[in-house]
PDB file of N, CA and C in Angstrom:
ATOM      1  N   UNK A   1     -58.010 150.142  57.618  1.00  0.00           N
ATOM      2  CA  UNK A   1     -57.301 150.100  58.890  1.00  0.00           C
ATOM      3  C   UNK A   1     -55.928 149.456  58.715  1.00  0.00           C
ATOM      4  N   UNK A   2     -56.130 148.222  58.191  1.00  0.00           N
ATOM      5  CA  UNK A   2     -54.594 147.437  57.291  1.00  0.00           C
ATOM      6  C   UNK A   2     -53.736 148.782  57.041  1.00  0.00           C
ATOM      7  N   UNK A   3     -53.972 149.224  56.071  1.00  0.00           N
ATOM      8  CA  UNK A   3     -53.186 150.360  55.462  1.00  0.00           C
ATOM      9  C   UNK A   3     -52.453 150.954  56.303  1.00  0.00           C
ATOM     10  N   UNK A   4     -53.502 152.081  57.026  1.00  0.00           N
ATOM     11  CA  UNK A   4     -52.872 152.649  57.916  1.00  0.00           C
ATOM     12  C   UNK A   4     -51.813 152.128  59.002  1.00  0.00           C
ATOM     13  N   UNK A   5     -51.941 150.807  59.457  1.00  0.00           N
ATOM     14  CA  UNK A   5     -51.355 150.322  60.274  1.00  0.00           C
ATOM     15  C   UNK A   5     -49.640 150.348  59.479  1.00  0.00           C
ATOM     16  N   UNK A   6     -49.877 149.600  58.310  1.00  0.00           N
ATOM     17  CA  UNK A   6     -48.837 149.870  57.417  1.00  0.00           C
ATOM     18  C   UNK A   6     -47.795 150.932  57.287  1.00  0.00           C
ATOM     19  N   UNK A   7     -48.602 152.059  57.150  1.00  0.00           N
ATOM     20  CA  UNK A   7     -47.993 153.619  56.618  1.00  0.00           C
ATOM     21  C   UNK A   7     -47.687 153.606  58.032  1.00  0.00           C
ATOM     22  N   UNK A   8     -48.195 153.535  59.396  1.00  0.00           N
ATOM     23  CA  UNK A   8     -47.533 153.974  60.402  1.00  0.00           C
ATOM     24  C   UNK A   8     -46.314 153.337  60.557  1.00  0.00           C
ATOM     25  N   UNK A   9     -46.236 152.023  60.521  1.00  0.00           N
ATOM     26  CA  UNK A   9     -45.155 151.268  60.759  1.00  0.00           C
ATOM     27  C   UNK A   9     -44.178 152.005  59.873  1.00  0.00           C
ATOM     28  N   UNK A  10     -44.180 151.920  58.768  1.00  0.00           N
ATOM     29  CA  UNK A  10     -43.137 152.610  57.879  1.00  0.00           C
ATOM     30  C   UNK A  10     -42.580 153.742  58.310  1.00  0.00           C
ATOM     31  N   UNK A  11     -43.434 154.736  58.409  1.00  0.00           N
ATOM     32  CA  UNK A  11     -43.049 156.050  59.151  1.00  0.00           C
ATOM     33  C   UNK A  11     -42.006 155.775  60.476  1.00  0.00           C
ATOM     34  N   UNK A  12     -42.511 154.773  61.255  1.00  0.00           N
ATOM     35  CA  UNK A  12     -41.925 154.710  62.406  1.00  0.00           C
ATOM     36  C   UNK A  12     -40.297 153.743  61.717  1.00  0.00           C
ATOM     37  N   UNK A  13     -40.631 153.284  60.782  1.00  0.00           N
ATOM     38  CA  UNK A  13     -39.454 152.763  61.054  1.00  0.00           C
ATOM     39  C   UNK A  13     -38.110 153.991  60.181  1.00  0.00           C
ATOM     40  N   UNK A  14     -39.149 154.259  58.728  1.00  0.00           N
ATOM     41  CA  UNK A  14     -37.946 155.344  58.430  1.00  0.00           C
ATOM     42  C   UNK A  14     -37.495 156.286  59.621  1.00  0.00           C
ATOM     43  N   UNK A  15     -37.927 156.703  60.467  1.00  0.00           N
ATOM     44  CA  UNK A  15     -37.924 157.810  61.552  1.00  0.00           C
ATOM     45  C   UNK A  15     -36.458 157.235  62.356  1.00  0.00           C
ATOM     46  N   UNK A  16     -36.270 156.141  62.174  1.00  0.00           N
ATOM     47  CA  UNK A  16     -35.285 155.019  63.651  1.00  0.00           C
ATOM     48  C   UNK A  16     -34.384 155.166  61.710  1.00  0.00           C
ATOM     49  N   UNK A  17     -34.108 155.582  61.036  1.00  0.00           N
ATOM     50  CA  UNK A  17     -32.945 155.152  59.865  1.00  0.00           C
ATOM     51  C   UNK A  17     -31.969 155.879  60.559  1.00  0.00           C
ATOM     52  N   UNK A  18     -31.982 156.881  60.969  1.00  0.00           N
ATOM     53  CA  UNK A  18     -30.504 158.000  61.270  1.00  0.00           C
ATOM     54  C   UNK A  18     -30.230 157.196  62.396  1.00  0.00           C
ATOM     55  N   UNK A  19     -30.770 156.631  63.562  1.00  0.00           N
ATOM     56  CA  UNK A  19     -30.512 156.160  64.580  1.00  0.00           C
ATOM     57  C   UNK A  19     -29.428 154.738  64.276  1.00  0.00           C
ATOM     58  N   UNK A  20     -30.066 154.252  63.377  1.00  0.00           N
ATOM     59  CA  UNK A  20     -29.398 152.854  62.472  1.00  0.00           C
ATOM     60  C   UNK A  20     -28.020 153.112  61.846  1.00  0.00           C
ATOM     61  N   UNK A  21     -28.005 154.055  61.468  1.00  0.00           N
ATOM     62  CA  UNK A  21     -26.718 154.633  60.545  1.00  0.00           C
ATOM     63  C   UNK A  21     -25.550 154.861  61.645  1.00  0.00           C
ATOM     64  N   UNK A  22     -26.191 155.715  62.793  1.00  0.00           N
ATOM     65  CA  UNK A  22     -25.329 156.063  63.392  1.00  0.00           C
ATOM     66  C   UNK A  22     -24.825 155.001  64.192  1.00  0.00           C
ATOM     67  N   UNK A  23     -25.108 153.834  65.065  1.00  0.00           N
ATOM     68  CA  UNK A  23     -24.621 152.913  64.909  1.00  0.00           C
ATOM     69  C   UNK A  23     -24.193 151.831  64.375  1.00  0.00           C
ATOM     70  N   UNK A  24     -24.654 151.647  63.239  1.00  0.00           N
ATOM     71  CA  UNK A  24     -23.655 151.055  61.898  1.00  0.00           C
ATOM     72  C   UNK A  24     -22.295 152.092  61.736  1.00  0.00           C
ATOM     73  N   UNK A  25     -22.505 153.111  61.100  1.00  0.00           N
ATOM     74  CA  UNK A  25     -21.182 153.910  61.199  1.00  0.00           C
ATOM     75  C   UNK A  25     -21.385 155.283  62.107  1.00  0.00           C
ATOM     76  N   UNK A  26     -20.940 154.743  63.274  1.00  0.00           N
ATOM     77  CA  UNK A  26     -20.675 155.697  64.159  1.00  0.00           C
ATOM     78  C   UNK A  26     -19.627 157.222  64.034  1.00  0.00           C
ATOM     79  N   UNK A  27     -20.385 158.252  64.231  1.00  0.00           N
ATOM     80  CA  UNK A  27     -19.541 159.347  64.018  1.00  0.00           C
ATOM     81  C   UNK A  27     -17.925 158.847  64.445  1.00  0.00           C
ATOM     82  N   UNK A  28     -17.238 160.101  63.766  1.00  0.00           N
ATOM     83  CA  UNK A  28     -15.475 159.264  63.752  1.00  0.00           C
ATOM     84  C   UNK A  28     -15.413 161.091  64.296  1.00  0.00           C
ATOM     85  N   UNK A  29     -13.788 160.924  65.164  1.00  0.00           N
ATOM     86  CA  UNK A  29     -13.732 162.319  65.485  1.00  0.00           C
ATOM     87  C   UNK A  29     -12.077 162.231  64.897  1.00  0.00           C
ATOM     88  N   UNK A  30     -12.114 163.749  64.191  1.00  0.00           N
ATOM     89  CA  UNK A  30     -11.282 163.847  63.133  1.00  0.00           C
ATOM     90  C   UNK A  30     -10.387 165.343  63.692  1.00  0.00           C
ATOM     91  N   UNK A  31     -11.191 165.435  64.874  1.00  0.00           N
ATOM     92  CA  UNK A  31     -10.410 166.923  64.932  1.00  0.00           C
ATOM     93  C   UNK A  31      -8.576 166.993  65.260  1.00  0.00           C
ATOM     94  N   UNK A  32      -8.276 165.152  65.990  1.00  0.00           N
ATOM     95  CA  UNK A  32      -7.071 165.516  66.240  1.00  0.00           C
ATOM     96  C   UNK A  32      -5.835 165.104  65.249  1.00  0.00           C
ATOM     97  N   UNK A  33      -6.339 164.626  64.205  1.00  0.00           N
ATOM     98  CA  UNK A  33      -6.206 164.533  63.112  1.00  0.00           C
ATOM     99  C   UNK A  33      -5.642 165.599  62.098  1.00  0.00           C
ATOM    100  N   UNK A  34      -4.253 165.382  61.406  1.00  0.00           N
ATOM    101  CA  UNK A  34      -3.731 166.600  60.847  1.00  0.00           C
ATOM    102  C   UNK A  34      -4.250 166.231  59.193  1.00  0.00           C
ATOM    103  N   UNK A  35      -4.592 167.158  58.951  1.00  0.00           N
ATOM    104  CA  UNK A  35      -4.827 167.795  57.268  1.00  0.00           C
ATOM    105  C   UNK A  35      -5.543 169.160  57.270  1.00  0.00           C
ATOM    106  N   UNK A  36      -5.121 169.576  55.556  1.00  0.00           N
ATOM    107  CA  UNK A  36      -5.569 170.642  55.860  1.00  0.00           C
ATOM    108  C   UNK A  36      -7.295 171.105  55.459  1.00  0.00           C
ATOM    109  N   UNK A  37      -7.111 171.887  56.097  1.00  0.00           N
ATOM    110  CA  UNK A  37      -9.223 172.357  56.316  1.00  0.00           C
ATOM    111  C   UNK A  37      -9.806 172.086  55.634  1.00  0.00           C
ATOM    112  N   UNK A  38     -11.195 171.293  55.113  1.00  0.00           N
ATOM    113  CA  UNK A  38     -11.778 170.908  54.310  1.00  0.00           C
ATOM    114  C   UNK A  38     -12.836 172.425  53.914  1.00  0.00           C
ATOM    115  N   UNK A  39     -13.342 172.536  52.641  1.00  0.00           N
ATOM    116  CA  UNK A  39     -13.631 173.621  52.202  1.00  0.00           C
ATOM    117  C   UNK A  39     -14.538 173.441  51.723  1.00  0.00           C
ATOM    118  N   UNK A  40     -15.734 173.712  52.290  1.00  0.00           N
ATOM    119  CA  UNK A  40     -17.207 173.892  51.935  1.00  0.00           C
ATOM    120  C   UNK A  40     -17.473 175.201  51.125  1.00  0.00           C
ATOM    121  N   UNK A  41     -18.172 174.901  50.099  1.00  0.00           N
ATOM    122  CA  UNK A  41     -18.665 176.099  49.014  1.00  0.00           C
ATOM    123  C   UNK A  41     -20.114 175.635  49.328  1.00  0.00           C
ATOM    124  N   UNK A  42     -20.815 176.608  50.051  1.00  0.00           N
ATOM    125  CA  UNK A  42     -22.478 176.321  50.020  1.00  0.00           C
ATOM    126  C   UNK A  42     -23.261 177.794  49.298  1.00  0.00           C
ATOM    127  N   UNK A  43     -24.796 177.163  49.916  1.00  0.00           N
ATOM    128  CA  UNK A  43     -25.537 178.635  50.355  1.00  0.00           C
ATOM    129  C   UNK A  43     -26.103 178.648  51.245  1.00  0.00           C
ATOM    130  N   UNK A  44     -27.461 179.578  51.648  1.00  0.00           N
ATOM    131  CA  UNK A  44     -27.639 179.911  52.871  1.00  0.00           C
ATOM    132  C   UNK A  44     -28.620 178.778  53.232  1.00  0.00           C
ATOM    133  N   UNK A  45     -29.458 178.489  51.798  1.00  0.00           N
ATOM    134  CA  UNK A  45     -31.233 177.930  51.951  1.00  0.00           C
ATOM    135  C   UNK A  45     -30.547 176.326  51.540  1.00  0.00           C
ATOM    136  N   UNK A  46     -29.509 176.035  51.670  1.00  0.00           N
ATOM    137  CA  UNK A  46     -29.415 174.573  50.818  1.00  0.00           C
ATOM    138  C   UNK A  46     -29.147 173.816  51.709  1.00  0.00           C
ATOM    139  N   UNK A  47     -30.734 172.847  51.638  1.00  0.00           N
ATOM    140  CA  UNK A  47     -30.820 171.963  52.481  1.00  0.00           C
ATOM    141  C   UNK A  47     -29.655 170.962  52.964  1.00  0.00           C
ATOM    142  N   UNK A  48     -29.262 170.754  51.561  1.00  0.00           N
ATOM    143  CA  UNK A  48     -28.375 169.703  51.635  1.00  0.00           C
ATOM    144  C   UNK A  48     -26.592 170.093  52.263  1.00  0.00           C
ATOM    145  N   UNK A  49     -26.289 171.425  52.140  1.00  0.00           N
ATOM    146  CA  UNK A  49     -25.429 172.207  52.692  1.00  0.00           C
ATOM    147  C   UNK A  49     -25.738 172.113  54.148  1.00  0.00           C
ATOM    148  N   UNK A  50     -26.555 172.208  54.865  1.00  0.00           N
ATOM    149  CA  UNK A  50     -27.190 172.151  56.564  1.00  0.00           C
ATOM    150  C   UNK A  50     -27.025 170.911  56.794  1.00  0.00           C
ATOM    151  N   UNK A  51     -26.949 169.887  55.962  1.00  0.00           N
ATOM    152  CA  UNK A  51     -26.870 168.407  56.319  1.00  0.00           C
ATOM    153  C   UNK A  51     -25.308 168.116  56.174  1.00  0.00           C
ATOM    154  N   UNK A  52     -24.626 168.694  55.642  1.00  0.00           N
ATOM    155  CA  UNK A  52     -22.931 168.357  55.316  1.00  0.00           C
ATOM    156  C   UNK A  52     -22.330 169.492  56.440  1.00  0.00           C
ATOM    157  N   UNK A  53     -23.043 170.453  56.707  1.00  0.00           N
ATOM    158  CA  UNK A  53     -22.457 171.040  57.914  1.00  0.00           C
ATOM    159  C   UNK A  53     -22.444 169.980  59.147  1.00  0.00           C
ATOM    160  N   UNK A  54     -24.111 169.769  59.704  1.00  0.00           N
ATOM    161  CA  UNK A  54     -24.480 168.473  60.538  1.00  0.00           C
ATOM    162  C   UNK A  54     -23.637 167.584  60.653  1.00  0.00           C
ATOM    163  N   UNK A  55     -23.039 166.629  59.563  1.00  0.00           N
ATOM    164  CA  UNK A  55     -22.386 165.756  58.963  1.00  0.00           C
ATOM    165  C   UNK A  55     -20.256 166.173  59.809  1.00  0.00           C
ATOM    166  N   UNK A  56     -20.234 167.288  59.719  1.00  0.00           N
ATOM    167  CA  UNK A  56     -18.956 168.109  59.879  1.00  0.00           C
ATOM    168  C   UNK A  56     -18.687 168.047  61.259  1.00  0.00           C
ATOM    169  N   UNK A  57     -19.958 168.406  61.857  1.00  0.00           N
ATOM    170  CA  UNK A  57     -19.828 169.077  63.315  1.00  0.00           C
ATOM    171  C   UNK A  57     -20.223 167.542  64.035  1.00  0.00           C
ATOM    172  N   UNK A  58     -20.809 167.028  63.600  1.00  0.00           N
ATOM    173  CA  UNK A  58     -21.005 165.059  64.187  1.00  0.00           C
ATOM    174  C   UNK A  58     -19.345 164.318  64.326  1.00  0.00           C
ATOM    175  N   UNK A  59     -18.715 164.684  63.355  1.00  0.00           N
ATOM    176  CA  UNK A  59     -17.415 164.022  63.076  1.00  0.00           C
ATOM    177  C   UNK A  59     -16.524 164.742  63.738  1.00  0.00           C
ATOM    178  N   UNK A  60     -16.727 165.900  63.843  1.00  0.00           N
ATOM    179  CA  UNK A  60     -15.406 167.068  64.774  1.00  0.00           C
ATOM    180  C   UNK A  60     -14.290 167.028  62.830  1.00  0.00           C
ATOM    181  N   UNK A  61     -15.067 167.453  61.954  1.00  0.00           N
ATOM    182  CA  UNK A  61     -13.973 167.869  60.838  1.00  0.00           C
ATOM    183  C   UNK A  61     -14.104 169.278  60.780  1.00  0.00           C
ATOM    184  N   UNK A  62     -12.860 169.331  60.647  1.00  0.00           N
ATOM    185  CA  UNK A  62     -12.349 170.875  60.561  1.00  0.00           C
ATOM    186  C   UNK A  62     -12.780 171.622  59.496  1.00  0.00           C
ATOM    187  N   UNK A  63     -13.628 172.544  58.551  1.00  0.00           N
ATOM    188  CA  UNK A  63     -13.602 173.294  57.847  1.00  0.00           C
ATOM    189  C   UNK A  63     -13.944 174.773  58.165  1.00  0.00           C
ATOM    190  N   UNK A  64     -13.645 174.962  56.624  1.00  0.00           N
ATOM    191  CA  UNK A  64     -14.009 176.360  56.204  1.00  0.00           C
ATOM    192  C   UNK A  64     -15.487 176.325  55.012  1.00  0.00           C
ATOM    193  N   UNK A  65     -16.094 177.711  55.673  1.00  0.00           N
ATOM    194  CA  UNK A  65     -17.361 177.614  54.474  1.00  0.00           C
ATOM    195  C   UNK A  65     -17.124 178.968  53.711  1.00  0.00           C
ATOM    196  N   UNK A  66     -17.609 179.107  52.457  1.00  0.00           N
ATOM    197  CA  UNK A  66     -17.801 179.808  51.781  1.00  0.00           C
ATOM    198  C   UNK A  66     -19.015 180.072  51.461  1.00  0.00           C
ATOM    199  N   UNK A  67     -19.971 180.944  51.172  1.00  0.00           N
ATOM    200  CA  UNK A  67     -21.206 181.093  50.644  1.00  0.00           C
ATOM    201  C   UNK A  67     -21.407 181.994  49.262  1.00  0.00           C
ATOM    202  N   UNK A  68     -21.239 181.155  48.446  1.00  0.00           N
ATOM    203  CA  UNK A  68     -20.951 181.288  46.981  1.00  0.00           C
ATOM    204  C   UNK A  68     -22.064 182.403  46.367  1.00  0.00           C
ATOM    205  N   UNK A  69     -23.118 182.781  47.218  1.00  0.00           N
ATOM    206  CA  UNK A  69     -24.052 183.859  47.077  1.00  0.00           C
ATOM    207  C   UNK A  69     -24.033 185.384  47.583  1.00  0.00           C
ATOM    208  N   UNK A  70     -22.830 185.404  48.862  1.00  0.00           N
ATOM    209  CA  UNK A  70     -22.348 186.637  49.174  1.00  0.00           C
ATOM    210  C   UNK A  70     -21.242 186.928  49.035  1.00  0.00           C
ATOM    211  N   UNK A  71     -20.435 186.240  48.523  1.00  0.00           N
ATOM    212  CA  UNK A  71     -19.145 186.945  48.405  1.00  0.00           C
ATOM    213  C   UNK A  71     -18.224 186.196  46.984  1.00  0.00           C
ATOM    214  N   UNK A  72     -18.110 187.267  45.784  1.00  0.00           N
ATOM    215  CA  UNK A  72     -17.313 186.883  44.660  1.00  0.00           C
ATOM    216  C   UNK A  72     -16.326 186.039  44.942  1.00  0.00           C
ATOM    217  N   UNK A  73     -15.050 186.389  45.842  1.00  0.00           N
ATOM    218  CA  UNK A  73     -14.325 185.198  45.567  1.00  0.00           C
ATOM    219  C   UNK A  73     -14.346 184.390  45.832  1.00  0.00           C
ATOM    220  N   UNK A  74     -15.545 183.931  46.295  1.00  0.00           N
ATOM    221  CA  UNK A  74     -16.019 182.166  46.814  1.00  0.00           C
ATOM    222  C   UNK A  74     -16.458 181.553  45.387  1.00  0.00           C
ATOM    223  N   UNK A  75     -17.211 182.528  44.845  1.00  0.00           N
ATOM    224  CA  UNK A  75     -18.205 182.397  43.544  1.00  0.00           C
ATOM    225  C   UNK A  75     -16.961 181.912  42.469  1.00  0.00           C
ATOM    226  N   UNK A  76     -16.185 182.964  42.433  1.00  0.00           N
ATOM    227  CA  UNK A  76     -15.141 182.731  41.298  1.00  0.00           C
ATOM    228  C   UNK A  76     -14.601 181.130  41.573  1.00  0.00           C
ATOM    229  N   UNK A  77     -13.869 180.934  42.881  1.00  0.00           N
ATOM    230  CA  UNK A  77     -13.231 179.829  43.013  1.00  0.00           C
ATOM    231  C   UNK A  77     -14.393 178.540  42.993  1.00  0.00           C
ATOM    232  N   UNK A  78     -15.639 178.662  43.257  1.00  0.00           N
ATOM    233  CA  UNK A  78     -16.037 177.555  42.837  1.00  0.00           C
ATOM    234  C   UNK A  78     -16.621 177.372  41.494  1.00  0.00           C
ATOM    235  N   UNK A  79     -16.612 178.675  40.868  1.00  0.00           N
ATOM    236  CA  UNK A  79     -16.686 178.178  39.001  1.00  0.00           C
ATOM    237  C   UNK A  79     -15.331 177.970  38.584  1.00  0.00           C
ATOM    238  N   UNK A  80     -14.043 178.096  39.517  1.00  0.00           N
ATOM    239  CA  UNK A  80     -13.118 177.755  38.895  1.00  0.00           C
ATOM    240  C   UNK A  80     -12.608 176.406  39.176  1.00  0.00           C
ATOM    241  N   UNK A  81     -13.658 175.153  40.128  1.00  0.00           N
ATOM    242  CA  UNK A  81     -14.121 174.101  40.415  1.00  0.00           C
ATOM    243  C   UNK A  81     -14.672 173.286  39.627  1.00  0.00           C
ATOM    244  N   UNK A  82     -15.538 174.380  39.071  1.00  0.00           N
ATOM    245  CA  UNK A  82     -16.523 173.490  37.748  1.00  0.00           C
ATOM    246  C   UNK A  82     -17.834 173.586  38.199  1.00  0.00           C
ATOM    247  N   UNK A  83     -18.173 173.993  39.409  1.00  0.00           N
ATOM    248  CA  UNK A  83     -19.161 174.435  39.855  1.00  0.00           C
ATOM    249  C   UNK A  83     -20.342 173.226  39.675  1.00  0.00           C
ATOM    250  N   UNK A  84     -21.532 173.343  39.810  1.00  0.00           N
ATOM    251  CA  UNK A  84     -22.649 172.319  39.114  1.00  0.00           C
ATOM    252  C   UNK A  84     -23.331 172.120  40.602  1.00  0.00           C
ATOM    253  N   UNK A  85     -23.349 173.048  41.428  1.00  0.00           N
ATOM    254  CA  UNK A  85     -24.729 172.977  42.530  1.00  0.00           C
ATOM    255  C   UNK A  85     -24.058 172.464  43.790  1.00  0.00           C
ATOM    256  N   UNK A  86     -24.502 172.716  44.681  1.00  0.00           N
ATOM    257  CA  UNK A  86     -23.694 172.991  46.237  1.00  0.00           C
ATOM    258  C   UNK A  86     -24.575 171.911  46.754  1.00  0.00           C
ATOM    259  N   UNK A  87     -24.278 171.403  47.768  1.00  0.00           N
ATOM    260  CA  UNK A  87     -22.534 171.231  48.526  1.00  0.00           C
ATOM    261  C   UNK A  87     -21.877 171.095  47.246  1.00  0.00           C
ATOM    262  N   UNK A  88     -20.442 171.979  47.678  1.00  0.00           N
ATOM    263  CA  UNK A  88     -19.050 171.589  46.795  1.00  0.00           C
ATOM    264  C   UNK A  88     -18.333 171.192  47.472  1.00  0.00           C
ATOM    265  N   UNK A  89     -17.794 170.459  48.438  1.00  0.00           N
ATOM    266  CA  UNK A  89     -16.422 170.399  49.310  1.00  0.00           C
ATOM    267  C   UNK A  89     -15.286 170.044  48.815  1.00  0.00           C
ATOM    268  N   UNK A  90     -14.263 170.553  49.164  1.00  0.00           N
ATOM    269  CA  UNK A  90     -12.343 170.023  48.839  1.00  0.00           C
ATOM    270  C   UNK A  90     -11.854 169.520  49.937  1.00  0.00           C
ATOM    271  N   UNK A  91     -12.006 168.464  49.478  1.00  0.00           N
ATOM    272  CA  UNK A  91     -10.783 167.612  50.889  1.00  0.00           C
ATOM    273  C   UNK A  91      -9.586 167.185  49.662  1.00  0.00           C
ATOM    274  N   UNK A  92      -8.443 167.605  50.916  1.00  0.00           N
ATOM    275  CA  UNK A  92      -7.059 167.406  50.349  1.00  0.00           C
ATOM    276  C   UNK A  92      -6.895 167.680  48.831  1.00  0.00           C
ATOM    277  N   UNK A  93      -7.675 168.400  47.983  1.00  0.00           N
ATOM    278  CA  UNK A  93      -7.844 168.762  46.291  1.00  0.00           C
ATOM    279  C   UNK A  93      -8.795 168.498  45.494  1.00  0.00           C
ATOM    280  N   UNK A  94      -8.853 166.852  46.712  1.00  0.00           N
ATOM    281  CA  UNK A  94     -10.136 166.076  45.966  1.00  0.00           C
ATOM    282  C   UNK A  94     -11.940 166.852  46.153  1.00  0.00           C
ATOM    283  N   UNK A  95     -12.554 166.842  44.899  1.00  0.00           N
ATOM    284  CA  UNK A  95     -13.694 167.566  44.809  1.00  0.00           C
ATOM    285  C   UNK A  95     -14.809 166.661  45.347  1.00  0.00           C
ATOM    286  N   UNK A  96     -16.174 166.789  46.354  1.00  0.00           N
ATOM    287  CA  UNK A  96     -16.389 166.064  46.136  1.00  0.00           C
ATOM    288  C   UNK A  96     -17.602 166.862  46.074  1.00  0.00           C
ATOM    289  N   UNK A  97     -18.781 166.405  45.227  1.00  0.00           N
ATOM    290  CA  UNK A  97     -20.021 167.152  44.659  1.00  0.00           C
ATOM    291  C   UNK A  97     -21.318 166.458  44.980  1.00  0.00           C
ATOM    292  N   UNK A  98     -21.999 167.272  46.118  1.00  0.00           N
ATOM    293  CA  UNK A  98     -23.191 166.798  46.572  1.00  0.00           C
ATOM    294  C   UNK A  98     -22.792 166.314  48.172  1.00  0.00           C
ATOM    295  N   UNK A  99     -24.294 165.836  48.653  1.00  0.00           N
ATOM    296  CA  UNK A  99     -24.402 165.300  49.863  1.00  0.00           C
ATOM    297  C   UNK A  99     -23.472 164.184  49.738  1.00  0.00           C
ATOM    298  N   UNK A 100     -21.951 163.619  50.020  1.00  0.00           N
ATOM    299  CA  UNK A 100     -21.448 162.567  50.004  1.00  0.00           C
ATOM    300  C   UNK A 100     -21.110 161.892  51.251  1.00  0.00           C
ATOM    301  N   UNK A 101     -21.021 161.864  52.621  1.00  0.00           N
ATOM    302  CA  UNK A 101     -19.804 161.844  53.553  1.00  0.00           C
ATOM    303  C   UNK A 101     -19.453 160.580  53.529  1.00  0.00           C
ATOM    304  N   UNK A 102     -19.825 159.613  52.644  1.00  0.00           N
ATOM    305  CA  UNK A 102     -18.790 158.603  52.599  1.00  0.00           C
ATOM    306  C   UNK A 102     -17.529 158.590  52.236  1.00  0.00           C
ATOM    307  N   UNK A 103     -17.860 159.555  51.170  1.00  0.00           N
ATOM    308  CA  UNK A 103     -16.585 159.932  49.912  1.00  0.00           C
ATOM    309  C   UNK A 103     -15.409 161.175  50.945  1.00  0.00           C
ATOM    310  N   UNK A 104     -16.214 161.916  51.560  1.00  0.00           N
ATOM    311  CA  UNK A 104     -15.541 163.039  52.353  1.00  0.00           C
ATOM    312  C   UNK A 104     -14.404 161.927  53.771  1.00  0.00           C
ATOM    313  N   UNK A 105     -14.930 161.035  54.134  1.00  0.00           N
ATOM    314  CA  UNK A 105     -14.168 160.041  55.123  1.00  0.00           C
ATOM    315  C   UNK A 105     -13.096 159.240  54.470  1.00  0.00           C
ATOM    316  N   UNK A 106     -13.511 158.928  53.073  1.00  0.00           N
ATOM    317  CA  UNK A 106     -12.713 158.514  52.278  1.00  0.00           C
ATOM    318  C   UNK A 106     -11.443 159.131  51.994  1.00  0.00           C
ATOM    319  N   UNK A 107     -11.876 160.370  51.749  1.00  0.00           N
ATOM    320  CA  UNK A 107     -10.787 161.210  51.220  1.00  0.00           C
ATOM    321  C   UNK A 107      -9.677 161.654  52.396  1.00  0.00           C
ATOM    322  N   UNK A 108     -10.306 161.787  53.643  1.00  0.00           N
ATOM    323  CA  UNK A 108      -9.841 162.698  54.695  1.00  0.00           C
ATOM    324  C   UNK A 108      -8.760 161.097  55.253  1.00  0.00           C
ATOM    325  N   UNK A 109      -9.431 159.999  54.884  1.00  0.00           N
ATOM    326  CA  UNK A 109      -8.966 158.772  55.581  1.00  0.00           C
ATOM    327  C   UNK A 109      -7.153 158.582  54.925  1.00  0.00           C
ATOM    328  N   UNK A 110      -7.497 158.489  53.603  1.00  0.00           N
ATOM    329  CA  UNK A 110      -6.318 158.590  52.533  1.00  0.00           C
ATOM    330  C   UNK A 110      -5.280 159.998  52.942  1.00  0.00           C
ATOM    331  N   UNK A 111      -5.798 160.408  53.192  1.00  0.00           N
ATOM    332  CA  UNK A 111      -4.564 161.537  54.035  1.00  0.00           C
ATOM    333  C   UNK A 111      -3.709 161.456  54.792  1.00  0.00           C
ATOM    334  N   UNK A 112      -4.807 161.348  56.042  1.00  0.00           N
ATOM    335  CA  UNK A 112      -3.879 160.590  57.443  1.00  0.00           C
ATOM    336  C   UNK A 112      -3.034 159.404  56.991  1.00  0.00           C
ATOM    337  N   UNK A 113      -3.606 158.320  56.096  1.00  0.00           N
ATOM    338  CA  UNK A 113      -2.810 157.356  55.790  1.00  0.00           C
ATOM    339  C   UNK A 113      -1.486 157.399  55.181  1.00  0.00           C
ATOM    340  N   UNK A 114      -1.690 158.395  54.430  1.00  0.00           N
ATOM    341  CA  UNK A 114      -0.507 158.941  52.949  1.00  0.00           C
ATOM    342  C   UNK A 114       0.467 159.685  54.093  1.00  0.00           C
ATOM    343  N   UNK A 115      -0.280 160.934  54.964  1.00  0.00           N
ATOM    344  CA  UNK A 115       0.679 161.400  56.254  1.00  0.00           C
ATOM    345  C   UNK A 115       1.905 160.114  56.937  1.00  0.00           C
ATOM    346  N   UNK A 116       0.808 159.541  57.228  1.00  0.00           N
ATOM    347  CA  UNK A 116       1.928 157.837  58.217  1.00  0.00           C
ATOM    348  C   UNK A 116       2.734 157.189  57.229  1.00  0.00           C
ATOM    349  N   UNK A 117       2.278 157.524  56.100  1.00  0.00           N
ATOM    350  CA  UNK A 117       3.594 156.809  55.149  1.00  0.00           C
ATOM    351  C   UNK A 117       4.917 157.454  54.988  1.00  0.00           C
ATOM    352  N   UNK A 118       4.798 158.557  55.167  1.00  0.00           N
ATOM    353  CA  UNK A 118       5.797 159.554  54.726  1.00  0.00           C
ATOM    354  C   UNK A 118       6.910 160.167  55.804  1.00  0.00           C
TER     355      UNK A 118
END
């Protein structure tokens, strides 16, 4: 009975993590924000691609997707990336590989900033 009480608690609490995150770092809205389009190379079934979309549309960031499984010149340009498994995204040149959006806020942040300098 211990146990179980255990495993439930856990469950319940991993279940409240996205809730935690999102007020620790609260979605940021990026749409009025100038740079240019961030560029998703996915596929159709990749989980982790549905979560960096999620991730996109939470923040209001602007992209473009590619689906590196129907159409060659998505394919070409992301082996001409270096390719190595989707999510691929390009913010501002910078590559960034895998589920990241710390690194994607990072990058998009250094923009706007580099923009106000100039």
């Amino acid at each position: 009975m211990g146990r179980l009480l255990i495993i439930l608690a856990l469950f319940i609490g991993l279940s409240q993590l996205s809730f935690v995150q999102d007020v620790m770092n609260p979605p940021r809205d990026f749409s009025a924000l100038k740079y240019e389009p961030v560029v998703l190379y996915s596929t159709s079934w990749c989980g982790y691609c549905a979560k960096t979309r999620r991730f996109f549309a939470k923040n209001k960031i602007n992209y473009v997707e590619y689906d590196i499984e129907k159409s060659e010149t998505a394919k070409r340009e992301y082996d001409n990336l270096g390719g190595g498994g989707v999510p691929l995204v390009l913010v501002e040149g910078q590559i960034v590989r895998g589920y990241n959006p710390n690194l994607i806020v990072d990058y998009l942040d250094e923009s706007v900033t580099a923009d106000k300098a100039s």
